[in-house]
C-alpha atoms as a PDB file:
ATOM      1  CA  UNK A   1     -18.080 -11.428  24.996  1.00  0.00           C
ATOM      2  CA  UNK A   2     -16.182 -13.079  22.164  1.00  0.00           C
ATOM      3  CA  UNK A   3     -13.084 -11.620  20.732  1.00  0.00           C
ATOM      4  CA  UNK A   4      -9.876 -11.865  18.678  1.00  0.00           C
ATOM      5  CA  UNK A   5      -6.557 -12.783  20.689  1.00  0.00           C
ATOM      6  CA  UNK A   6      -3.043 -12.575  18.955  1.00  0.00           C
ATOM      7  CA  UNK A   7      -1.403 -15.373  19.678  1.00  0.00           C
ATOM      8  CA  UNK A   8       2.639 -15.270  19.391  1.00  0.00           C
ATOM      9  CA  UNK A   9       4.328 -18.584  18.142  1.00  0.00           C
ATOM     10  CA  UNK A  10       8.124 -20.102  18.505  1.00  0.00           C
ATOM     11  CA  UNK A  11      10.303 -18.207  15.895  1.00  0.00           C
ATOM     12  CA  UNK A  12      12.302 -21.153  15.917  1.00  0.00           C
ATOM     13  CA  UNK A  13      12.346 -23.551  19.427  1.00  0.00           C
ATOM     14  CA  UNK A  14       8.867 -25.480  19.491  1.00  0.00           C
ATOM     15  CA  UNK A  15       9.464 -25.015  23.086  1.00  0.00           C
ATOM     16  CA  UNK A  16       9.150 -21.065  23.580  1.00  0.00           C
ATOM     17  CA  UNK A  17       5.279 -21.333  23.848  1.00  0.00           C
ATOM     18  CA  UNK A  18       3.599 -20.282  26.796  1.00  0.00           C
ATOM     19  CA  UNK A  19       1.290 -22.033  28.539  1.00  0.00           C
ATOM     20  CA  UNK A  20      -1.137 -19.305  28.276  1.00  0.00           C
ATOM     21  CA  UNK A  21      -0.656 -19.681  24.487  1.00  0.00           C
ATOM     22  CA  UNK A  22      -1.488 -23.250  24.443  1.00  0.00           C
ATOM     23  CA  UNK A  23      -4.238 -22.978  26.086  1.00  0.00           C
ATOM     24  CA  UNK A  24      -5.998 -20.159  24.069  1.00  0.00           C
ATOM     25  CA  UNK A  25      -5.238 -22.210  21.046  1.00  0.00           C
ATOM     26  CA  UNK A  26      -6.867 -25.359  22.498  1.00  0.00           C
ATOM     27  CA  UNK A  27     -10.251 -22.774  23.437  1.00  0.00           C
ATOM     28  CA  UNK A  28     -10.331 -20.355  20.483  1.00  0.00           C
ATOM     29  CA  UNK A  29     -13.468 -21.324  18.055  1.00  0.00           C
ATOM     30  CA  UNK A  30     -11.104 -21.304  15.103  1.00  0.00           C
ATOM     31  CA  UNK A  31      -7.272 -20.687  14.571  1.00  0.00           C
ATOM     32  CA  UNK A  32      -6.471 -18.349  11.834  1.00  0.00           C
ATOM     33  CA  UNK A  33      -2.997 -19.023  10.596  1.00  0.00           C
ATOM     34  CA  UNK A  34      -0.976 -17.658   7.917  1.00  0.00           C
ATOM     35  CA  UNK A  35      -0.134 -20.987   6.393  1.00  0.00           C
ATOM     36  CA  UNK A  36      -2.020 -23.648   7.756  1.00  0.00           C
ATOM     37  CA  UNK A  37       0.612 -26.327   7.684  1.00  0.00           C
ATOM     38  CA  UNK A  38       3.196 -24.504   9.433  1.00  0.00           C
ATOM     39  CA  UNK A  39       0.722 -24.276  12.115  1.00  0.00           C
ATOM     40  CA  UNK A  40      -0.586 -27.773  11.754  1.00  0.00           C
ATOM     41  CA  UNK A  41       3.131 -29.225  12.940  1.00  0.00           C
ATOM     42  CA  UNK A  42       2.975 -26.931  15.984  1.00  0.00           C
ATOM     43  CA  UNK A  43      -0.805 -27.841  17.127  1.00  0.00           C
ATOM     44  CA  UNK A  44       0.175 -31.525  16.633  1.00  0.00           C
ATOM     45  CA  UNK A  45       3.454 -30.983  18.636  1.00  0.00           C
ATOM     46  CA  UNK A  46       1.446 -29.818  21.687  1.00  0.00           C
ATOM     47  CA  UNK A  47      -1.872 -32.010  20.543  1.00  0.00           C
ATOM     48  CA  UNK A  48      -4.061 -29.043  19.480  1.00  0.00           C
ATOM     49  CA  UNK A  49      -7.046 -30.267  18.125  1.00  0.00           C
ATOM     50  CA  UNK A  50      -8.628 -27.186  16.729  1.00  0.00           C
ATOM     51  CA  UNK A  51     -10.256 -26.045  13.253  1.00  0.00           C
ATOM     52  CA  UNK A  52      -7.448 -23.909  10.935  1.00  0.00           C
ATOM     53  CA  UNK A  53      -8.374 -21.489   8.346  1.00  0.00           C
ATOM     54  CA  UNK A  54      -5.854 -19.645   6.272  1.00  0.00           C
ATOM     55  CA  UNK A  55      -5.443 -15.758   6.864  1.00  0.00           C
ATOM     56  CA  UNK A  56      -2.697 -14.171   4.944  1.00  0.00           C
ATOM     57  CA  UNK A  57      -1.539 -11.464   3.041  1.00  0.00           C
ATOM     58  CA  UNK A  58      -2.827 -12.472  -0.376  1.00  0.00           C
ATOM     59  CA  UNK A  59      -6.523 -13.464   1.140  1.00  0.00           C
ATOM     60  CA  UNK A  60      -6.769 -10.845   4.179  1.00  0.00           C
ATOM     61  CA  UNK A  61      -8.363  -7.939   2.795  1.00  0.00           C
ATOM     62  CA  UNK A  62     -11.027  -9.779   1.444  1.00  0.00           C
ATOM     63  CA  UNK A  63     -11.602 -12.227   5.024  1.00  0.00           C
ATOM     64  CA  UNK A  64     -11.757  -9.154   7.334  1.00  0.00           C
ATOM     65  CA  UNK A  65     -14.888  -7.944   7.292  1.00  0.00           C
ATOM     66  CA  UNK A  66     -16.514 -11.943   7.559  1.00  0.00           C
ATOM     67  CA  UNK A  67     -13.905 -12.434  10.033  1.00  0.00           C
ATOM     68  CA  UNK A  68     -15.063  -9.466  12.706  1.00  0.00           C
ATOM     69  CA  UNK A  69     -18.593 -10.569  11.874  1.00  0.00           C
ATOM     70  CA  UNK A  70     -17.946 -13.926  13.237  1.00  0.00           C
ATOM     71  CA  UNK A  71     -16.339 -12.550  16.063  1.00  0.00           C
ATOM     72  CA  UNK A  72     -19.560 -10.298  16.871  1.00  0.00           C
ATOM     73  CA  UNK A  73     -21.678 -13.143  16.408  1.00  0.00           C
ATOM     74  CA  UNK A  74     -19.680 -15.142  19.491  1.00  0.00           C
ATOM     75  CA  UNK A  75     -16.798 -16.762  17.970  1.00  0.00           C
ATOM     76  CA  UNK A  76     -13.443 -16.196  20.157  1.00  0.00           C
ATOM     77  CA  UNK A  77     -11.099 -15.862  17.033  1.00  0.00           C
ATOM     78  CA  UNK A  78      -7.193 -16.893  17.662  1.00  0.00           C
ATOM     79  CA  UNK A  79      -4.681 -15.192  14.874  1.00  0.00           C
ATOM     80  CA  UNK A  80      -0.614 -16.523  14.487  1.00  0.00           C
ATOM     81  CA  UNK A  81       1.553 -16.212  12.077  1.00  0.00           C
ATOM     82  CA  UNK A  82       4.381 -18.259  10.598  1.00  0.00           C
ATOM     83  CA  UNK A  83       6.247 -17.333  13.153  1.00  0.00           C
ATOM     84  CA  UNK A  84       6.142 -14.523  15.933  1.00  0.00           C
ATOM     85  CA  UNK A  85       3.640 -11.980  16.815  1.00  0.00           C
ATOM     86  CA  UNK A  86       0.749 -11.359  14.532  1.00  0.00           C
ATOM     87  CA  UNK A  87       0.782  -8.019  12.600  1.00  0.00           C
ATOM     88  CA  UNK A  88       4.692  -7.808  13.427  1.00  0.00           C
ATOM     89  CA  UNK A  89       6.323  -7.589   9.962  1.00  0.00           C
ATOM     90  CA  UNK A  90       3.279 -10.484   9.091  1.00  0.00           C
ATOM     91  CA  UNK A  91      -0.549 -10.723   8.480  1.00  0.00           C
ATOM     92  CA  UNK A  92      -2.965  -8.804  11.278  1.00  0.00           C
ATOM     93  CA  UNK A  93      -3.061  -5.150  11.154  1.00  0.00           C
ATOM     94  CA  UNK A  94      -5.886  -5.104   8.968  1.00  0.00           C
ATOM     95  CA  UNK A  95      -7.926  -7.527  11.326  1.00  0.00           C
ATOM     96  CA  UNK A  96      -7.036  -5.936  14.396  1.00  0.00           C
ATOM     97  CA  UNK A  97      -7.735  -2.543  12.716  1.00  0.00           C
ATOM     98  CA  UNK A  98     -11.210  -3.649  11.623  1.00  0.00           C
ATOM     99  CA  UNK A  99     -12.320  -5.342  15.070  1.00  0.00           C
ATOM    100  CA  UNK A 100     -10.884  -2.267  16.858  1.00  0.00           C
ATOM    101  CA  UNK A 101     -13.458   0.347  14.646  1.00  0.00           C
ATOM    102  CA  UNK A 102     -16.746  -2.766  15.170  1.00  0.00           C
ATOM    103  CA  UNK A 103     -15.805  -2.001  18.921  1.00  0.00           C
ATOM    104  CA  UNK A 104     -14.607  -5.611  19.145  1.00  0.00           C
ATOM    105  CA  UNK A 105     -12.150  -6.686  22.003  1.00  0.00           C
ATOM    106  CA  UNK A 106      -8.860  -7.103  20.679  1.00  0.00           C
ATOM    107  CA  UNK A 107      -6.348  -9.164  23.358  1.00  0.00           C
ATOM    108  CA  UNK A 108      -2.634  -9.925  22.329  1.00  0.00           C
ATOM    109  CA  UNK A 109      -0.949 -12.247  24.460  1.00  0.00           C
ATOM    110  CA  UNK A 110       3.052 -11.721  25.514  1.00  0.00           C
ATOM    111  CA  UNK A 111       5.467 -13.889  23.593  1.00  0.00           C
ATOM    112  CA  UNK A 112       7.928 -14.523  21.081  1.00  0.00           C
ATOM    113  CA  UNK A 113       9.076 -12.079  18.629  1.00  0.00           C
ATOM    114  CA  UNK A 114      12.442 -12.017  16.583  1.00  0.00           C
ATOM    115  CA  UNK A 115      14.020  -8.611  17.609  1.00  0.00           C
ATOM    116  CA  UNK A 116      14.265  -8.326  21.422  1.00  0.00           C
ATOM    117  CA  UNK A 117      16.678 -11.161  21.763  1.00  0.00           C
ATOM    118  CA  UNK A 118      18.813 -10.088  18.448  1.00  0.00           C
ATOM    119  CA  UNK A 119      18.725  -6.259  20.323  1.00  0.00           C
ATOM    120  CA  UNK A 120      19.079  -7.908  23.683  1.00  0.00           C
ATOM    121  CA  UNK A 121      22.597  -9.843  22.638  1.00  0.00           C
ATOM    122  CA  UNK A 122      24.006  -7.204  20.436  1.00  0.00           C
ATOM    123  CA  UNK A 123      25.698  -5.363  22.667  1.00  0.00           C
ATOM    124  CA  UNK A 124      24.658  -1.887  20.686  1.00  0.00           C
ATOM    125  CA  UNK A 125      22.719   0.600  22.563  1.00  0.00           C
ATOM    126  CA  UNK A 126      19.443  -1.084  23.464  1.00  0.00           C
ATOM    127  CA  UNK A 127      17.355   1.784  25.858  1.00  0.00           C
ATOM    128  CA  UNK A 128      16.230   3.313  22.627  1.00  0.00           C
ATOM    129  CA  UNK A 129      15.511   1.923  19.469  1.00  0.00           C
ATOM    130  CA  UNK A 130      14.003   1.829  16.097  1.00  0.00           C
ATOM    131  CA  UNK A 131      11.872  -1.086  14.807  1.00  0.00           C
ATOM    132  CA  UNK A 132      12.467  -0.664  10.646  1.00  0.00           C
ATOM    133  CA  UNK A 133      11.391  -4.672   9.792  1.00  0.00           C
ATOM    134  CA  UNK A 134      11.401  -5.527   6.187  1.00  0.00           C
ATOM    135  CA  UNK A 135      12.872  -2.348   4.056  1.00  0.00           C
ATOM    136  CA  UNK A 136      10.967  -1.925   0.778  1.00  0.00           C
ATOM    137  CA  UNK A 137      12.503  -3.905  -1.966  1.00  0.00           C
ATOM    138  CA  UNK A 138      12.568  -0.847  -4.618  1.00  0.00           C
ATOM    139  CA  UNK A 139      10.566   2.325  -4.293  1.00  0.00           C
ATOM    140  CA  UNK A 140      11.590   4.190  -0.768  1.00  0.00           C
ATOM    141  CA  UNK A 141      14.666   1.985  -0.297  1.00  0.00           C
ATOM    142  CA  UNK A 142      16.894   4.332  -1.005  1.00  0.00           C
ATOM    143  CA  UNK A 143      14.643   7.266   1.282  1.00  0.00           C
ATOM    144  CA  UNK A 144      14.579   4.601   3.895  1.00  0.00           C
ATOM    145  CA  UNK A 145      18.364   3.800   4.018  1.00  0.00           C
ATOM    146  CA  UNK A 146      19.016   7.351   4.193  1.00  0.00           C
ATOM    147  CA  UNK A 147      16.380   8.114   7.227  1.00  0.00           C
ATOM    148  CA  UNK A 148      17.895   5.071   9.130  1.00  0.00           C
ATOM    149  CA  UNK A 149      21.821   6.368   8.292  1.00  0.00           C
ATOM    150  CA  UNK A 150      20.798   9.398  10.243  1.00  0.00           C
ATOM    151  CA  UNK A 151      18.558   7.848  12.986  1.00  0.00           C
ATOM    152  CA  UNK A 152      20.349   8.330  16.157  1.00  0.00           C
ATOM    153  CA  UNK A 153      18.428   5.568  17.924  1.00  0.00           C
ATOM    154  CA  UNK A 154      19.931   1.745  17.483  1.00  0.00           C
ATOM    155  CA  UNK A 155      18.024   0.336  14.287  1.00  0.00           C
ATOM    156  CA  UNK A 156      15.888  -3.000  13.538  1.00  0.00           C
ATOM    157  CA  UNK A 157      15.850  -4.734  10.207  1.00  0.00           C
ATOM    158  CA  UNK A 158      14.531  -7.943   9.533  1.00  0.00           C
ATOM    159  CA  UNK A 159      16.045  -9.652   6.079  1.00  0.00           C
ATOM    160  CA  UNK A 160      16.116 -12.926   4.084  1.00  0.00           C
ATOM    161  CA  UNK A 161      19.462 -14.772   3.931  1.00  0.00           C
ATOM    162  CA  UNK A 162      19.680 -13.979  -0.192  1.00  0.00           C
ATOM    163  CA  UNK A 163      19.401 -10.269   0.534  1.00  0.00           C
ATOM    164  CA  UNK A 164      21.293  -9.592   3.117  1.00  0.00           C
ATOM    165  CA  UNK A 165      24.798  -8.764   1.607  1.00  0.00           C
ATOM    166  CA  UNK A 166      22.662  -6.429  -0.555  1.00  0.00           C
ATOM    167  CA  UNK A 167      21.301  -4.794   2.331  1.00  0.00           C
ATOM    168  CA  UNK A 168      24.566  -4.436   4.211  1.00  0.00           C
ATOM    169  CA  UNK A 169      26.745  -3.032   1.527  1.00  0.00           C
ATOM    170  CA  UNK A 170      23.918  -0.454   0.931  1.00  0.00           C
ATOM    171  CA  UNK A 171      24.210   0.464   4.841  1.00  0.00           C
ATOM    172  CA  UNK A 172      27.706   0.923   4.313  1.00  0.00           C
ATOM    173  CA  UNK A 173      27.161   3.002   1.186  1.00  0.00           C
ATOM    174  CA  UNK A 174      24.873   4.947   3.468  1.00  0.00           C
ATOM    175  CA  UNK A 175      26.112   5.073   6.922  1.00  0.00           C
ATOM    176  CA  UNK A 176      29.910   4.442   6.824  1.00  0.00           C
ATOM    177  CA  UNK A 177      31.849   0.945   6.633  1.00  0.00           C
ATOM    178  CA  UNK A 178      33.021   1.386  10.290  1.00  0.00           C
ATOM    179  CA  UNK A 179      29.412   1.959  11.239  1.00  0.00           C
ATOM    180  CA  UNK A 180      29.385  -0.462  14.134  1.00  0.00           C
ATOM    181  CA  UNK A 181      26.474  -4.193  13.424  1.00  0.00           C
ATOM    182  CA  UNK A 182      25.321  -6.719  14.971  1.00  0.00           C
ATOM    183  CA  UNK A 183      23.911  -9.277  12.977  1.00  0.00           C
ATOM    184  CA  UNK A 184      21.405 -12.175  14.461  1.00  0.00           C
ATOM    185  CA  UNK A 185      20.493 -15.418  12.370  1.00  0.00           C
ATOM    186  CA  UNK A 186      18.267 -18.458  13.037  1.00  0.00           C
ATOM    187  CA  UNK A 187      17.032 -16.979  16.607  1.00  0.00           C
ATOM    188  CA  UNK A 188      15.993 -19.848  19.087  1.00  0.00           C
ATOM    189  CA  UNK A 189      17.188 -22.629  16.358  1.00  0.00           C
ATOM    190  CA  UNK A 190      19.957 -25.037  16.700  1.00  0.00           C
ATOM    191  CA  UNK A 191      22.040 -23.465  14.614  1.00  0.00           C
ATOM    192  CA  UNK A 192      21.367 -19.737  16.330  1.00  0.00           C
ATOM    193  CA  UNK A 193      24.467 -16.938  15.973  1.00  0.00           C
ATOM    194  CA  UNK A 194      25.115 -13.546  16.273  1.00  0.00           C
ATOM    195  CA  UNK A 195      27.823 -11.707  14.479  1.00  0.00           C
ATOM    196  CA  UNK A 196      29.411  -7.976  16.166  1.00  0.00           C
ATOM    197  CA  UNK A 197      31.746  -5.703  13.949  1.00  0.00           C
ATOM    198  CA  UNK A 198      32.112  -2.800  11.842  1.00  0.00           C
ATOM    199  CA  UNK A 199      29.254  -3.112   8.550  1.00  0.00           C
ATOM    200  CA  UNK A 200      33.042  -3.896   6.838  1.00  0.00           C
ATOM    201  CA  UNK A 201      34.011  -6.789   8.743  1.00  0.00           C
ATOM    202  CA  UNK A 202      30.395  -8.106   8.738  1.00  0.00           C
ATOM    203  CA  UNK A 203      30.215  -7.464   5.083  1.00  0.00           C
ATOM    204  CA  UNK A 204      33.392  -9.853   4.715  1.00  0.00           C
ATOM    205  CA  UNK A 205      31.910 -12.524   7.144  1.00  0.00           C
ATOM    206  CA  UNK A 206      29.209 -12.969   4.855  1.00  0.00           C
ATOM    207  CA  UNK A 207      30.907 -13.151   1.757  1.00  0.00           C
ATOM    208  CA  UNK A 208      33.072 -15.657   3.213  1.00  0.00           C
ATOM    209  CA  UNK A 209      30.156 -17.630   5.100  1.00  0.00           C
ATOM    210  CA  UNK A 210      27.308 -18.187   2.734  1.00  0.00           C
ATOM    211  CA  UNK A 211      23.904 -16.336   4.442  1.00  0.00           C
ATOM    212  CA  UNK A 212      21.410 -19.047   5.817  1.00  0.00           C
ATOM    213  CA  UNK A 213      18.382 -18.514   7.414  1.00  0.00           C
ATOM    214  CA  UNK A 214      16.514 -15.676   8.817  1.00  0.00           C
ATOM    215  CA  UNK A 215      18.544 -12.659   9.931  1.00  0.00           C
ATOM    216  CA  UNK A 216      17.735  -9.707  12.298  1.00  0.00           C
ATOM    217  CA  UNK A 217      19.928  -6.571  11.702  1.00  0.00           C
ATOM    218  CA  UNK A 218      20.439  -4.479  14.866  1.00  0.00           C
ATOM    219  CA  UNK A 219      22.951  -1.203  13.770  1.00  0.00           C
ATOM    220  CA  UNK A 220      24.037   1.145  15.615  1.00  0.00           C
ATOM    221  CA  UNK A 221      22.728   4.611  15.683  1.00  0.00           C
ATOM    222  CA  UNK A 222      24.181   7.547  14.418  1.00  0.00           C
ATOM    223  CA  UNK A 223      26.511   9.571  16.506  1.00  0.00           C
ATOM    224  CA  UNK A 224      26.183  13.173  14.310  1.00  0.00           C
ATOM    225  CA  UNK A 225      24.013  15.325  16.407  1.00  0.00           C
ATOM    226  CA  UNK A 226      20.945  17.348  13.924  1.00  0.00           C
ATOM    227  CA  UNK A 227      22.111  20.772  12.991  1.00  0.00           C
ATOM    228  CA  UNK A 228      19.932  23.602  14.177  1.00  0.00           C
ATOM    229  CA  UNK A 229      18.214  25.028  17.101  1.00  0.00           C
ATOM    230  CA  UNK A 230      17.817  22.516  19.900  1.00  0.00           C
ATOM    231  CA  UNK A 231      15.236  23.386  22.531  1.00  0.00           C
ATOM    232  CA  UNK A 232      16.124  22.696  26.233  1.00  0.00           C
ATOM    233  CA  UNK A 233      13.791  21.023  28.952  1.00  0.00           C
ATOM    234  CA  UNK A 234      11.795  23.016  30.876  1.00  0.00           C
ATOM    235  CA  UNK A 235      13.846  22.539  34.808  1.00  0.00           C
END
């Protein structure tokens, strides 16, 4: 029975495919990618000769319901994104959503994704955690940055190099300067680095190092227990 696979691609190292990966790209009946030409460098990098169509956030609402019945009608459907796993912070929830109430198979394979190795190195508390991705730009920042100053749990943003000062100084508005970071860029690049310090020291690393490229925010969680009645576990 046909269905759609999520297919995880290299966030930044060509090389972190998986075999598996390869190899469901090679079989799939069409690739769905969320810009076709990113995609197109990493099919002809591991000589993928497959048909592309473009599924994104601008055109995805409208392709879902064609998509699933393509699916249904024996297509095996593969869906990647720029970069990472589908529906993670990028394009897919609303396909997998749909093929999931058609009673379609949905399969996501294991593979690259931005956050584990930016929690992994940061040295913060990493058993728990908080996965926050993109914060919204204006209405419910503010709400947001508030929630995640009292989250107890280590938290996850994901943010663009010409926003992040804006987003840090608003942490430390929020949480405390001495609120201990860890700040990630360009994961599995060349030019990879990750950054440890109060949100004041990181705050004055970035003002004196221009931002560039993608960045992955991993803060510490907050250390002021919830007022109120706490119930105990049942021993």
């Amino acid at each position: 029975m046909a269905k759609l696979i999520l297919v995880p691609t290299p966030v930044g190292n060509l090389e972190d495919m998986t075999f598996r990966a390869v190899r469901i790209l090679k079989e799939a009946d069409i690739i769905l990618a969320e810009d076709t030409r990113t995609t197109g460098v990493l099919l002809k990098y591991y000589e993928i000769e497959n048909r592309l169509q473009s599924h994104h956030k601008f055109n995805e609402h409208q392709m879902v319901e064609r998509i699933a019945e393509r699916i249904i009608a024996g297509e095996n459907v593969a869906l990647v994104s720029d970069a990472g796993t589908p529906s993670i912070s990028d394009p897919g929830f609303l396909l997998v959503r749909e093929c999931v109430q058609k009673g379609i198979e949905v399969e996501c394979l294991p593979g690259a994704t931005a956050f584990v190795p930016a929690l992994a190195v940061s040295a913060l508390p990493s058993e728990r955690f908080c996965f926050e991705g993109f914060l919204p730009v204006k209405k419910g920042r503010l709400t947001r940055l508030r929630a995640i100053a009292a989250e107890e749990r280590s938290s996850i943003i994901y943010e663009a190099p010409f926003r992040l000062l804006k987003t840090l100084t608003q942490l430390a508005e929020t949480c405390g300067a001495d609120r201990q970071i860890s700040v990630s860029r360009e994961i599995s690049k060349k030019f990879e680095e990750t950054v440890r310090g109060s949100l004041e020291e990181i705050i004055a690393h970035f003002t004196a190092c221009e931002p560039r490229g993608e960045f992955v925010i991993v803060l510490h969680g907050s250390e002021i227990k919830q007022v109120g009645h706490q119930p105990k576990d049942n021993v």
